[in-house]
Protein backbone atom coordinates (compact mmCIF):
# COMPACT_ATOMS: atom_id res chain seq x y z
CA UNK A 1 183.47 14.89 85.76
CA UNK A 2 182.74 18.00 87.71
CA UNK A 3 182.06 18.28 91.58
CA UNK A 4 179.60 20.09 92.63
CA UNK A 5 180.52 23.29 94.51
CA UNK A 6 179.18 22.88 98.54
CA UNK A 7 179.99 26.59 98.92
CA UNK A 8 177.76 29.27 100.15
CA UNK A 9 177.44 33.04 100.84
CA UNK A 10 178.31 33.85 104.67
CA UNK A 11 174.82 35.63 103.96
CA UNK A 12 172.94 32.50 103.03
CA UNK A 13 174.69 30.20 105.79
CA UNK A 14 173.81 32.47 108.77
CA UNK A 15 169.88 32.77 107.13
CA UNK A 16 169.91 28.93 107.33
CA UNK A 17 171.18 28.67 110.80
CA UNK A 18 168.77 31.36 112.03
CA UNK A 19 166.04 29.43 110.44
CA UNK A 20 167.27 25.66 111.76
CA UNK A 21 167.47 26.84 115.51
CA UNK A 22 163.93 28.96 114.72
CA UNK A 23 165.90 32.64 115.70
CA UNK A 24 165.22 34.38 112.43
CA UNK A 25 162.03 35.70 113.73
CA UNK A 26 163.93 36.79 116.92
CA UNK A 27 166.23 38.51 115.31
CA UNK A 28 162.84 40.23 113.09
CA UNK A 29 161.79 41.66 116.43
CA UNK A 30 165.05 42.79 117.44
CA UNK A 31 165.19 44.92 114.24
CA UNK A 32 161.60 46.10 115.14
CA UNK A 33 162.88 47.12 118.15
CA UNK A 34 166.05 49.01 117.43
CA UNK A 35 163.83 50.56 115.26
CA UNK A 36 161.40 52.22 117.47
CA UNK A 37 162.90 55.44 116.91
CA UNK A 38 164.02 55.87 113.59
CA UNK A 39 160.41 55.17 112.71
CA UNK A 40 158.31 56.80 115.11
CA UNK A 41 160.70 59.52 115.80
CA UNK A 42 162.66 60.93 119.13
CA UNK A 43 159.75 62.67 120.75
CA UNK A 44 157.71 59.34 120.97
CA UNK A 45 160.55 57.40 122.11
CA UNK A 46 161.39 59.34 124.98
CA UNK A 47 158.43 58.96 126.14
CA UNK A 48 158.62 54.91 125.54
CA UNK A 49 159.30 53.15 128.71
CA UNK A 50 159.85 49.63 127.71
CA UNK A 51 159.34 47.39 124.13
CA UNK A 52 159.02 43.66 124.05
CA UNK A 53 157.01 40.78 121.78
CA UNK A 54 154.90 38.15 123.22
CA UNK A 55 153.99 35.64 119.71
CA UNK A 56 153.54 38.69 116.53
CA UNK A 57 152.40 41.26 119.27
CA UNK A 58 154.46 44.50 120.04
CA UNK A 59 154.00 45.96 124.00
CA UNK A 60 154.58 49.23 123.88
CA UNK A 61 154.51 51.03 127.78
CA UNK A 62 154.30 54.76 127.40
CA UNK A 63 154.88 57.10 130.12
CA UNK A 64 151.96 59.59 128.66
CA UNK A 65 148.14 58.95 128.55
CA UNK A 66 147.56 61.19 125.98
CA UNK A 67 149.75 60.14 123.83
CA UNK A 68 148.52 56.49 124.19
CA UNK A 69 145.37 57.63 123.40
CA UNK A 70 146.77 59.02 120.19
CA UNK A 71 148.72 56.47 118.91
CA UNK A 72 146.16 53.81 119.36
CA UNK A 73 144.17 55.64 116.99
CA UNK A 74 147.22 55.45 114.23
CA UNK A 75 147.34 51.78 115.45
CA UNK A 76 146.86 50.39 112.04
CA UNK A 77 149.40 52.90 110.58
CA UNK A 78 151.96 52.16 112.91
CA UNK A 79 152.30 48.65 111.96
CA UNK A 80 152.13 49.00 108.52
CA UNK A 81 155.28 51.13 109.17
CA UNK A 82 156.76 49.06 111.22
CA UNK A 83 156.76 46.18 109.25
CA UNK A 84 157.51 48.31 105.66
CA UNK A 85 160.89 48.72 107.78
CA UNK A 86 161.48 45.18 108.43
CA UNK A 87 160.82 44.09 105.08
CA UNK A 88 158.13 41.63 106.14
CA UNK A 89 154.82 40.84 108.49
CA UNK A 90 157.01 40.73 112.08
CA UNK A 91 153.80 42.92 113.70
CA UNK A 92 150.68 41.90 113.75
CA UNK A 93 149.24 43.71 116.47
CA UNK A 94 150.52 46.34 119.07
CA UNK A 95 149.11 46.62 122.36
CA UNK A 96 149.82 50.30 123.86
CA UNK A 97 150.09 50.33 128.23
């Protein structure tokens, strides 16, 4: 009779854990985050005072009118992008101050 093998990938054990203690999405907006400026490039991020989620929602606070203005009209763009990075829906909205 065989037993049955209880091992796992390190992978696969740390996924689990993320998911028992509810952190996996967390760690989603964390990688958002970091993020910021490999997909929106240097110039915007310089100019991006602060990041944070509240629920699906990214915060972005800009130190620049005009270019609030302008990226609010590539809103829908910039989350598609955004979440094409993360490899899943992590943004559902942003909110530019």
């Amino acid at each position: 009779m065989k037993r049955k093998s209880n091992q796992t990938t390190l992978k696969a054990a740390i996924e689990r854990y993320l998911e028992a203690f509810k952190l996996d999405s967390k760690m989603d907006q964390m990688d958002v985050k970091s993020s910021w400026e490999s997909v929106m490039g240097t110039p915007i991020a310089r100019r991006t005072k602060d990041l944070y989620f509240k629920d699906k929602t990214l915060f972005v606070l800009l130190d620049s009118s005009v270019l609030r203005e302008e990226l609010m009209m590539g809103k829908t763009r910039i989350i598609q992008l955004l979440n094409e990075h993360a490899g899943k829906a992590v943004v559902e909205d942003i909110v530019f101050k």
